[in-house]
Protein backbone atom coordinates (compact mmCIF):
# COMPACT_ATOMS: atom_id res chain seq x y z
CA UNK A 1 0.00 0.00 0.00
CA UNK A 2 1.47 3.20 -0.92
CA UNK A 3 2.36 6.07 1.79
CA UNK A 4 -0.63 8.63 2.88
CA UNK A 5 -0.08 11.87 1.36
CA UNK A 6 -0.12 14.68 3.61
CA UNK A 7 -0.50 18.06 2.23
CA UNK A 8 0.62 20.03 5.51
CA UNK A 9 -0.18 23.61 5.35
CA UNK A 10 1.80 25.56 8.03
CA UNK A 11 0.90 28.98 9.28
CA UNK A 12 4.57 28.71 10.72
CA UNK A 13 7.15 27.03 9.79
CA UNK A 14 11.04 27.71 10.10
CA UNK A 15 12.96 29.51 7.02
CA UNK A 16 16.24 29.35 5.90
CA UNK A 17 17.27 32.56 7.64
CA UNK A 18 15.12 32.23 10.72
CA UNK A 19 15.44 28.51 11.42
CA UNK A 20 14.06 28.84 14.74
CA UNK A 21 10.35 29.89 13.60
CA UNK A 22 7.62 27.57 13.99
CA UNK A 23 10.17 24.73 14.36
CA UNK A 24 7.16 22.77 16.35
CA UNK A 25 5.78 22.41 12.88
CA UNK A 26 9.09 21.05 11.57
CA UNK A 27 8.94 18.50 14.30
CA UNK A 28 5.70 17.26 13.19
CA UNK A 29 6.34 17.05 9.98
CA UNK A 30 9.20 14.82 10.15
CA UNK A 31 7.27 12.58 12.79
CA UNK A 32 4.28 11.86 10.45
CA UNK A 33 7.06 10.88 7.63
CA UNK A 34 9.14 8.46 10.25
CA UNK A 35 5.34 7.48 10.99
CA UNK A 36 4.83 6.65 7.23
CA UNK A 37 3.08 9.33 6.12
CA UNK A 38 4.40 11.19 2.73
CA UNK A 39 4.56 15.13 3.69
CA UNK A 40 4.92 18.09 2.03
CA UNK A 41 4.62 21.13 3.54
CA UNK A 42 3.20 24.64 2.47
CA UNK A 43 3.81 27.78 4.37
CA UNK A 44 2.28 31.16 2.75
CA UNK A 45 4.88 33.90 3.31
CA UNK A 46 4.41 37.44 3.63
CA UNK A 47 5.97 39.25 0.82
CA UNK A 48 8.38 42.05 1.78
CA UNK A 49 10.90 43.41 -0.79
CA UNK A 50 14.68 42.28 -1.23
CA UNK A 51 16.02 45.96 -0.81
CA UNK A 52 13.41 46.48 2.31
CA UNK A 53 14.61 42.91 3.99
CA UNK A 54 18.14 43.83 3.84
CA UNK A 55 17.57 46.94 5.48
CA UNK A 56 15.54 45.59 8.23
CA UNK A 57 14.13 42.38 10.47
CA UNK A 58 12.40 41.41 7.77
CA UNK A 59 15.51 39.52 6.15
CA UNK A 60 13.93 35.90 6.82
CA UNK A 61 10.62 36.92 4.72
CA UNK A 62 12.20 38.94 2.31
CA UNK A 63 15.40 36.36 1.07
CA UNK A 64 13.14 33.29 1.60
CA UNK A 65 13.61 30.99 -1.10
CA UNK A 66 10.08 29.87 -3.35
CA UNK A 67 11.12 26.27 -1.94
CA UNK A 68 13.63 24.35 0.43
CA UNK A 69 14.10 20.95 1.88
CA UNK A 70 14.84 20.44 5.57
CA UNK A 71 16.16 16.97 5.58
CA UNK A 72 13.39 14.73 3.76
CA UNK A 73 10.65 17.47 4.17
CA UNK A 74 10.44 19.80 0.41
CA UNK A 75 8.45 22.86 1.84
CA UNK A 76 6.85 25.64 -1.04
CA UNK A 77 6.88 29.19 0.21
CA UNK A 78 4.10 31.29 -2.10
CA UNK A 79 4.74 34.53 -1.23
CA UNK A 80 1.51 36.78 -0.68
CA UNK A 81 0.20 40.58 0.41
CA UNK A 82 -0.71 39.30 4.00
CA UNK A 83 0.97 40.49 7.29
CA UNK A 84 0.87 39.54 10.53
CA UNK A 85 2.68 42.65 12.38
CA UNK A 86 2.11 46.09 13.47
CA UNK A 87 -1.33 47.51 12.99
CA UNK A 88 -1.91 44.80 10.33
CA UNK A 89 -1.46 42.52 12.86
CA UNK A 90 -4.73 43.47 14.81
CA UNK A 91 -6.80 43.49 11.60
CA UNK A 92 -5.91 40.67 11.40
CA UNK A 93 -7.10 39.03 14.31
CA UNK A 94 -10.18 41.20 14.28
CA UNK A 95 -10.55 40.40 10.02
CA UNK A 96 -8.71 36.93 9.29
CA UNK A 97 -11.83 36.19 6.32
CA UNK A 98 -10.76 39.75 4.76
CA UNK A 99 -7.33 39.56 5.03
CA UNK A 100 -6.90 35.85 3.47
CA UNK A 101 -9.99 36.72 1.00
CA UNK A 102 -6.90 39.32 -0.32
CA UNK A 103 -4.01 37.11 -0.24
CA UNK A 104 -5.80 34.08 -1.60
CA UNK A 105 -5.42 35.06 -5.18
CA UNK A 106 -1.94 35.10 -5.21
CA UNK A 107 -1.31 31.57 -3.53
CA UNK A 108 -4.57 30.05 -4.93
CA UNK A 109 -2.68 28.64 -8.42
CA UNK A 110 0.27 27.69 -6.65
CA UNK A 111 -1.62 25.49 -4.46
CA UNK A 112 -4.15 23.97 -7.02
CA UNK A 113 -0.71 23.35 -9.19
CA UNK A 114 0.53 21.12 -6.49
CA UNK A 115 -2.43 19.40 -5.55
CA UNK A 116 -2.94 18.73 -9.22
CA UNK A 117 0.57 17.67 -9.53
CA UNK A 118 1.51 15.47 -6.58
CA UNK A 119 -2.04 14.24 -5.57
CA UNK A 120 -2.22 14.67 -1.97
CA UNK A 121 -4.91 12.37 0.13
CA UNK A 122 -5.50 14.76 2.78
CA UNK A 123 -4.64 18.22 3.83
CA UNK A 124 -3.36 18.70 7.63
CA UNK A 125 -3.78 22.72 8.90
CA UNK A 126 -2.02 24.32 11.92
CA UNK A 127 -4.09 26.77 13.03
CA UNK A 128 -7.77 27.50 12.06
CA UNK A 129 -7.60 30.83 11.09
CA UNK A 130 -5.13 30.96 8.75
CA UNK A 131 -4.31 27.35 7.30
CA UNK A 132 -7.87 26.08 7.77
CA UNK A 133 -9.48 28.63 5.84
CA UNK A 134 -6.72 27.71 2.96
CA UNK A 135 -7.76 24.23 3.75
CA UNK A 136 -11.47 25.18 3.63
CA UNK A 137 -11.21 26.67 0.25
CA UNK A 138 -9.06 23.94 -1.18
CA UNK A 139 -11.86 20.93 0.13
CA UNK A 140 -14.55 23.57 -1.37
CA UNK A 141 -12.72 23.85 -4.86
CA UNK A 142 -11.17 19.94 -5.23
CA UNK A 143 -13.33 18.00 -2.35
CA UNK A 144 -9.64 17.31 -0.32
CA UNK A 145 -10.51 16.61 3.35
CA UNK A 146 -9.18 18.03 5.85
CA UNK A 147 -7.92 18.61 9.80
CA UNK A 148 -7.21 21.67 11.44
CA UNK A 149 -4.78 21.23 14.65
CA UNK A 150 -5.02 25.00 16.81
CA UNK A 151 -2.22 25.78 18.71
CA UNK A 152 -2.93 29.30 20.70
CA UNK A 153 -5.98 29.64 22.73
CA UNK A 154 -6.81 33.51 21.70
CA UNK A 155 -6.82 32.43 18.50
CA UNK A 156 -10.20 30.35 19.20
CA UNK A 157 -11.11 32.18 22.18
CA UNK A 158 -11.61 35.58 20.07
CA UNK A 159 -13.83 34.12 17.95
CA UNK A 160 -16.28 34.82 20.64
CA UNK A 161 -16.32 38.70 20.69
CA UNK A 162 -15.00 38.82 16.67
CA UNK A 163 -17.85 38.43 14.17
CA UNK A 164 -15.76 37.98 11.65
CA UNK A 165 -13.16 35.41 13.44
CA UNK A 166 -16.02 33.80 14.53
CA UNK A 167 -17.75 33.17 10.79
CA UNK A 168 -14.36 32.02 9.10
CA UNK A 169 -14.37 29.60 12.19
CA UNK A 170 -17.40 28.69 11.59
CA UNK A 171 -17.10 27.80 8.79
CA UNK A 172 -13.78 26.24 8.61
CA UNK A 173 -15.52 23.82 11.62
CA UNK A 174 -18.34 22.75 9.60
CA UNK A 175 -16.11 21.51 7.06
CA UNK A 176 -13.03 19.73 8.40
CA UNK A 177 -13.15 16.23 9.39
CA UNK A 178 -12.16 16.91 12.49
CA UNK A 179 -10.94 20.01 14.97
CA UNK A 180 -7.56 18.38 16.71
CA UNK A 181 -6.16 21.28 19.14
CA UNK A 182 -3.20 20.37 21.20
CA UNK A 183 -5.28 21.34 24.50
CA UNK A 184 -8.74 20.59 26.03
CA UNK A 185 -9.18 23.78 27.32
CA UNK A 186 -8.91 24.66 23.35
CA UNK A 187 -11.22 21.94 22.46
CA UNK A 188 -13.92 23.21 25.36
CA UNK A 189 -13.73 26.67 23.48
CA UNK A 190 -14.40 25.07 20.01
CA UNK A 191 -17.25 23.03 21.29
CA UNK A 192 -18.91 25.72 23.32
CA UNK A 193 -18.87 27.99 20.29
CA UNK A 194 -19.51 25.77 17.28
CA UNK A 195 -21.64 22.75 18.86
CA UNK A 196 -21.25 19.56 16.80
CA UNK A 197 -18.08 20.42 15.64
CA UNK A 198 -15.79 17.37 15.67
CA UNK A 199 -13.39 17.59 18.29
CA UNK A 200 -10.40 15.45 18.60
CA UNK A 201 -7.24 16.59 21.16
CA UNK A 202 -4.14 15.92 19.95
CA UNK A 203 -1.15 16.42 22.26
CA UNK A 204 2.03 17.24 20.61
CA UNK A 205 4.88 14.67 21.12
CA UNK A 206 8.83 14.91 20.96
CA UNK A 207 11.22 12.76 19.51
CA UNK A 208 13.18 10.36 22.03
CA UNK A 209 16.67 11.80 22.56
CA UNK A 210 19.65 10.13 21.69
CA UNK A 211 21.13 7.75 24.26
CA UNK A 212 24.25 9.68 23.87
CA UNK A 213 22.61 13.28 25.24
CA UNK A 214 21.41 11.49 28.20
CA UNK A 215 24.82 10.28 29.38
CA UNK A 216 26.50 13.96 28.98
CA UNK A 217 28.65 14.84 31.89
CA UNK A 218 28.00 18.58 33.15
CA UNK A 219 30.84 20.63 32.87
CA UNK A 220 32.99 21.63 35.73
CA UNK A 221 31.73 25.35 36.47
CA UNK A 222 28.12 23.11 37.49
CA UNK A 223 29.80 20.87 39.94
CA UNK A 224 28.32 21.19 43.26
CA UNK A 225 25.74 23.32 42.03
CA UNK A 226 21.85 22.95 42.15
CA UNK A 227 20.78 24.01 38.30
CA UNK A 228 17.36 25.48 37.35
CA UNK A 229 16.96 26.00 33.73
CA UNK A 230 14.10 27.40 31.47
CA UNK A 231 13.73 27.75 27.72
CA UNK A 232 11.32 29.18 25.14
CA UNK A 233 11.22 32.10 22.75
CA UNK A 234 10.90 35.22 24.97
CA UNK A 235 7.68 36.28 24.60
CA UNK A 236 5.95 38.67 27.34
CA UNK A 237 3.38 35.53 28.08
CA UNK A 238 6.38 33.46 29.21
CA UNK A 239 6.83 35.38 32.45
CA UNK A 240 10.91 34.91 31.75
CA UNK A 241 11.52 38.19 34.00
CA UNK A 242 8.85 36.91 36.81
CA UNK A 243 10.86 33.33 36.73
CA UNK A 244 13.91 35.35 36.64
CA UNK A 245 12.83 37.86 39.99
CA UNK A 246 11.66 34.17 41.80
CA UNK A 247 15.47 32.66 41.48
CA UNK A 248 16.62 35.82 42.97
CA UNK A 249 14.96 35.43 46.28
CA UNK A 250 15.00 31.33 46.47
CA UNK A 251 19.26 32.01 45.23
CA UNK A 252 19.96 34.36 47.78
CA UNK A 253 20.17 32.23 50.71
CA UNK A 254 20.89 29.47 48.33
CA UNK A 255 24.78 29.95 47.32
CA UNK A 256 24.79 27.09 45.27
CA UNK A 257 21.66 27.57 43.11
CA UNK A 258 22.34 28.43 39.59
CA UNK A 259 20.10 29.64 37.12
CA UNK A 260 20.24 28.83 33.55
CA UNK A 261 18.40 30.25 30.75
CA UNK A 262 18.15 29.15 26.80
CA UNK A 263 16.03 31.32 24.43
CA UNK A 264 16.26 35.11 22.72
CA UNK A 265 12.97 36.96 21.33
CA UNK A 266 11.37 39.85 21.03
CA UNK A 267 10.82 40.54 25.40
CA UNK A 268 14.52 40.01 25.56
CA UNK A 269 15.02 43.94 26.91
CA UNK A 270 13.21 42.59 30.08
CA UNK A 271 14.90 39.49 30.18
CA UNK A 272 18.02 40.91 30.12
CA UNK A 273 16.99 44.06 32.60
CA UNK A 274 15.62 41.36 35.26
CA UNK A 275 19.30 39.44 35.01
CA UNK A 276 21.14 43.23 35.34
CA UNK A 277 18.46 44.10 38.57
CA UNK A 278 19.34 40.57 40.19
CA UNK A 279 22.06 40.99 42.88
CA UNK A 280 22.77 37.71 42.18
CA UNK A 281 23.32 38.23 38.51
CA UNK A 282 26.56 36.14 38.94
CA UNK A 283 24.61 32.97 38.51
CA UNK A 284 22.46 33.55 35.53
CA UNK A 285 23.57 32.79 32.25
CA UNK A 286 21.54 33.90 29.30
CA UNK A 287 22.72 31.14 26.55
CA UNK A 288 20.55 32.71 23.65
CA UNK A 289 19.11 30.17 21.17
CA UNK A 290 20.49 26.39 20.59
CA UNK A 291 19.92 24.11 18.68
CA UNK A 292 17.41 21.17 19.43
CA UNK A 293 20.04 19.10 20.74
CA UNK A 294 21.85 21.29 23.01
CA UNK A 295 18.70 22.35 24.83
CA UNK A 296 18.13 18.99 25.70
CA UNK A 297 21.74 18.99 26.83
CA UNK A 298 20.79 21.33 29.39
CA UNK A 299 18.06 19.55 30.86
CA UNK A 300 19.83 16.70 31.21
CA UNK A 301 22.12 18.83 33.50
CA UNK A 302 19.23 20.77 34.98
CA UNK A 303 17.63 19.91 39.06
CA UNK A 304 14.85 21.41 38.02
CA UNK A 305 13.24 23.07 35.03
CA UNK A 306 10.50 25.99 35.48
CA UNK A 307 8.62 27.31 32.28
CA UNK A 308 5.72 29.64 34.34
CA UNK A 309 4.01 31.22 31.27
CA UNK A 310 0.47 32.06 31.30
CA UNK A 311 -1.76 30.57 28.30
CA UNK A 312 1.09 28.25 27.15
CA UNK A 313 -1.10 26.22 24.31
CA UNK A 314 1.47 23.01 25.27
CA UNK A 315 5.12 24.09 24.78
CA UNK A 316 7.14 21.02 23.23
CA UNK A 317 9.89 22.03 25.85
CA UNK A 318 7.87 20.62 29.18
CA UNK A 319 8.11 16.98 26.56
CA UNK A 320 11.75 17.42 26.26
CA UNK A 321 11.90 17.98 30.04
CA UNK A 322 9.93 14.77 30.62
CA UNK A 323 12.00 13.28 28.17
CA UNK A 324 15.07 14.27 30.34
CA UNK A 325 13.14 12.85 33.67
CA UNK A 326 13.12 16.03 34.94
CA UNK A 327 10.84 17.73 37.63
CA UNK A 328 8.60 20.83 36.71
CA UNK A 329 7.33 24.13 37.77
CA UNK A 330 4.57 25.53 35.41
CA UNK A 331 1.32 27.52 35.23
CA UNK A 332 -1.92 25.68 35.97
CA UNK A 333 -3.74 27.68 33.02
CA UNK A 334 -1.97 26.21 30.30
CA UNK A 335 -2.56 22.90 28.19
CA UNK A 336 -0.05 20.97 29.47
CA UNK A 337 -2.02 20.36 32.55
CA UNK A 338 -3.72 18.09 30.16
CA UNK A 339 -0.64 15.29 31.29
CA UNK A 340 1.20 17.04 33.96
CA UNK A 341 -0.16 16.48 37.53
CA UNK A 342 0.97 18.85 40.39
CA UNK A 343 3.19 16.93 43.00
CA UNK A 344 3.55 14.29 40.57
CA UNK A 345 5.87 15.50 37.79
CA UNK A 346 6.58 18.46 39.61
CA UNK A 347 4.64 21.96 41.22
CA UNK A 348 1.75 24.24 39.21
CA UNK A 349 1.44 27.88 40.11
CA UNK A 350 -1.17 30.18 39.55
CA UNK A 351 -0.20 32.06 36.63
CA UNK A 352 1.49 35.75 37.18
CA UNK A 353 2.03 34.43 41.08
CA UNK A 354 5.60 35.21 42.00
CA UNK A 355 5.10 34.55 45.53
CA UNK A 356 3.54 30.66 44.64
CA UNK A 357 6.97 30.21 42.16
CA UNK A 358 8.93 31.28 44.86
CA UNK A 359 7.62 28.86 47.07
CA UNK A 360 7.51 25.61 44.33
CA UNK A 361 11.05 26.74 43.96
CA UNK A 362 12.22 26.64 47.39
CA UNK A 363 10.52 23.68 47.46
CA UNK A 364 11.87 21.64 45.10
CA UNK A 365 15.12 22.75 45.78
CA UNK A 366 15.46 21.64 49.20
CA UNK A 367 13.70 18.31 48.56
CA UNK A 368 15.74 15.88 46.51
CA UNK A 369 13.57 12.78 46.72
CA UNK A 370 10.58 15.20 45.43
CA UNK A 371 12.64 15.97 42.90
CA UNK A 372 13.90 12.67 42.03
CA UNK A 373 10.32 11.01 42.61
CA UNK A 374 8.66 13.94 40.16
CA UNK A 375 11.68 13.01 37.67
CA UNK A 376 11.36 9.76 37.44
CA UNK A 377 7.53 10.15 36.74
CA UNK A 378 8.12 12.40 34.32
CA UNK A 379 10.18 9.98 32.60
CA UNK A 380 7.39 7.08 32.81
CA UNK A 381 5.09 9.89 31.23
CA UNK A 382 6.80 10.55 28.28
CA UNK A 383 7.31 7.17 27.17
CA UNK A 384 3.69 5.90 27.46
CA UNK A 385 1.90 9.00 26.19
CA UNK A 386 4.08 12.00 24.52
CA UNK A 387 7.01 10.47 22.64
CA UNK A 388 6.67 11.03 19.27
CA UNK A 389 6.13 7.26 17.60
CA UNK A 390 2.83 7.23 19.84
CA UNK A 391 1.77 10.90 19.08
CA UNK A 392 2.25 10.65 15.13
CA UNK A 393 0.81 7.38 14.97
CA UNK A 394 -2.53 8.84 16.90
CA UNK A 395 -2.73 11.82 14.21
CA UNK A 396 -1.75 9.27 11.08
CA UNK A 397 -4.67 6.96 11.82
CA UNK A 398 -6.72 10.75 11.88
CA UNK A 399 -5.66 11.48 8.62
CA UNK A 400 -6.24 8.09 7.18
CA UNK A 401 -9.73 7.93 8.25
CA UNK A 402 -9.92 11.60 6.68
CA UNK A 403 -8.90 10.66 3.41
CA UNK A 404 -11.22 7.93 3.34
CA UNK A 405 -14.55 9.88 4.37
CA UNK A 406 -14.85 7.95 6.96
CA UNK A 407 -15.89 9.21 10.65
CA UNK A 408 -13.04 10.62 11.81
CA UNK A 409 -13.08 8.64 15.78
CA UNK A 410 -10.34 9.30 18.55
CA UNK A 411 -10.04 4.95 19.45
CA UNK A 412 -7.05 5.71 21.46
């Protein structure tokens, strides 16, 4: 039997000069093809002038190839009049139907070219309210089904006060096979607004490390020392200066604890002004963006990691941590209280509570066998529910069932 063909359509995905974008969607792609699945991915790119990306941010956008492989995964890139930033960025959420109802003439050919070319079975969509309308349209013009996987709870949640969020949602519900966000708290939303509406969660899954990461000695200048780490893009939500203000006042009495922190984005000015206000700046160390395989690194030589965002969708990194047998901190709002359980892989805090991190992080700190205990639970988690052979396989049989019209049934 020949491979399922996935056409994935990616609202983000990385780019040759900005590798780090969206790289959640990389992930997934290459763990429905080691699944079986035959993916190719499409990511509509905002067009921005050569002269203007030189001159600016916009480099990544603006230099972006029409098409690149990463590894086994051939990606297109149509480039069209549609921006996400700025003022657009608000009429945008406020206006997604208008704003793709523009851009969709100048990716509509390049997408009916490669259906009509390569013959896809079924078309997978991150995010509802731009790749699920493109997905919408496409099943309206050439009868491809379709799922739609949210990732970011405002996304659904302003459908509620948006009229015109809400119709494209609509309407991109009553279509799709099936609604699979990575949270239940996003799959409440969907239900409560669009009743009937097929709703399937799908947790995102990572990738087992390498035996060799696991075995990586620390280096010297963390001997003796009791290591916190955190990682993530550094966006205001993350709460990066509130984790950062929390170390301060566990550290202070605590000579040994050390904080680590992996990550660079656009809140790095308060980042980096939290680290210059700590007196005990000494023992932070802002290591800026890795690469998949050195973050792990660091939680393997992490005591503890702490990720305290509010509305964290269900950040791939808390997976890696697991997959590391590491204890937790994190905010009880988000979706990976879906699989984490406070005082059993670790502590939940009210989000925006600096007083409750401070006190999970004294906590944890002094209490090696909760630690350990949390850590080795964390471990057993990760290998029955979110690696990614057990994930993939979940969303593959979801796809298959798809591109066969039939009911599209969670029998997990």
């Amino acid at each position: 039997m020949p491979p399922l063909r996935v056409l994935f359509l990616a609202t983000y995905f990385p780019k040759p000069l900005n590798p780090a974008m969206g790289v959640w969607a990389l992930r997934e792609a290459e763990q429905l093809t080691a699944a079986g699945a035959d993916v190719r991915v499409v990511s509509c790119t905002s067009w921005v002038p050569r002269w203007v990306g030189r001159a600016g941010k916009a480099v990544a956008w603006a230099m972006c190839p029409p098409a690149h492989d990463w590894g086994a995964i051939h990606v297109d890139y149509p480039r069209w009049p549609v921006y996400m930033t700025g003022w657009l960025k608000e009429q945008w959420r406020r206006h997604p139907g208008r704003m793709i109802s523009i851009g969709w003439p100048f990716v509509a050919r390049r997408l009916r070219n490669i259906v009509r070319d390569w013959r896809p079975d079924v078309v997978y969509a991150h995010h509802g309210g731009m790749s699920g309308e493109l997905a919408r349209r496409l099943n309206a013009e050439l009868s491809l089904p379709f799922i739609v996987k949210d990732h970011d709870f405002d996304e659904v949640a302003d459908a509620r006060a948006l009229p015109d969020r809400r119709r494209l949602y609509a309407a991109v519900c009553q279509a799709a096979a099936a609604m699979a966000p990575v949270a239940r708290r996003m799959g409440q939303e969907l239900s409560d607004l669009y009743p009937g509406t097929n709703v399937i969660v799908c947790h995102n899954g990572v990738a087992p490390p390498a035996p060799e990461l696991l075995g990586v000695p620390r280096p010297s200048e963390l001997d003796g020392k009791t290591v916190v780490c955190t990682a993530g893009i550094f966006y205001e939500r993350k709460a990066i200066p509130l984790l950062i203000r929390a170390f301060t006042r566990v550290a202070t009495g605590r000579p040994d604890l050390v904080l680590r922190i992996v990550g660079d984005g656009p809140d790095r000015a308060n980042v980096e002004a939290a680290v210059s206000a700590s007196p005990v700046r000494d023992r932070i160390t802002m290591l800026g963006l890795r690469p998949q395989a050195e973050v792990f690194r660091e939680l393997v030589w992490c005591d503890l990691f702490a990720l305290v965002g509010w509305d964290e969708p269900f950040a791939t990194v808390y997976l890696e941590a697991c997959a590391a047998g590491r204890p937790m901190i994190w905010a009880n709002d988000g979706g990976i209280n879906d699989v984490l359980c406070h005082e059993t892989h670790g502590l939940t805090v009210p989000p925006r509570d600096e007083e409750a991190v401070v006190a999970a992080m004294e906590r944890l700190v002094t209490d090696s066998e909760l630690r350990k205990r949390c850590g080795v639970n964390s471990r057993r988690l990760f290998d029955e529910r979110l690696n990614a052979q057990a994930t993939a396989r979940k969303l593959l049989r979801l796809l298959a069932k798809a591109a066969r019209r039939e009911p599209v049934i969670d029998e997990s």
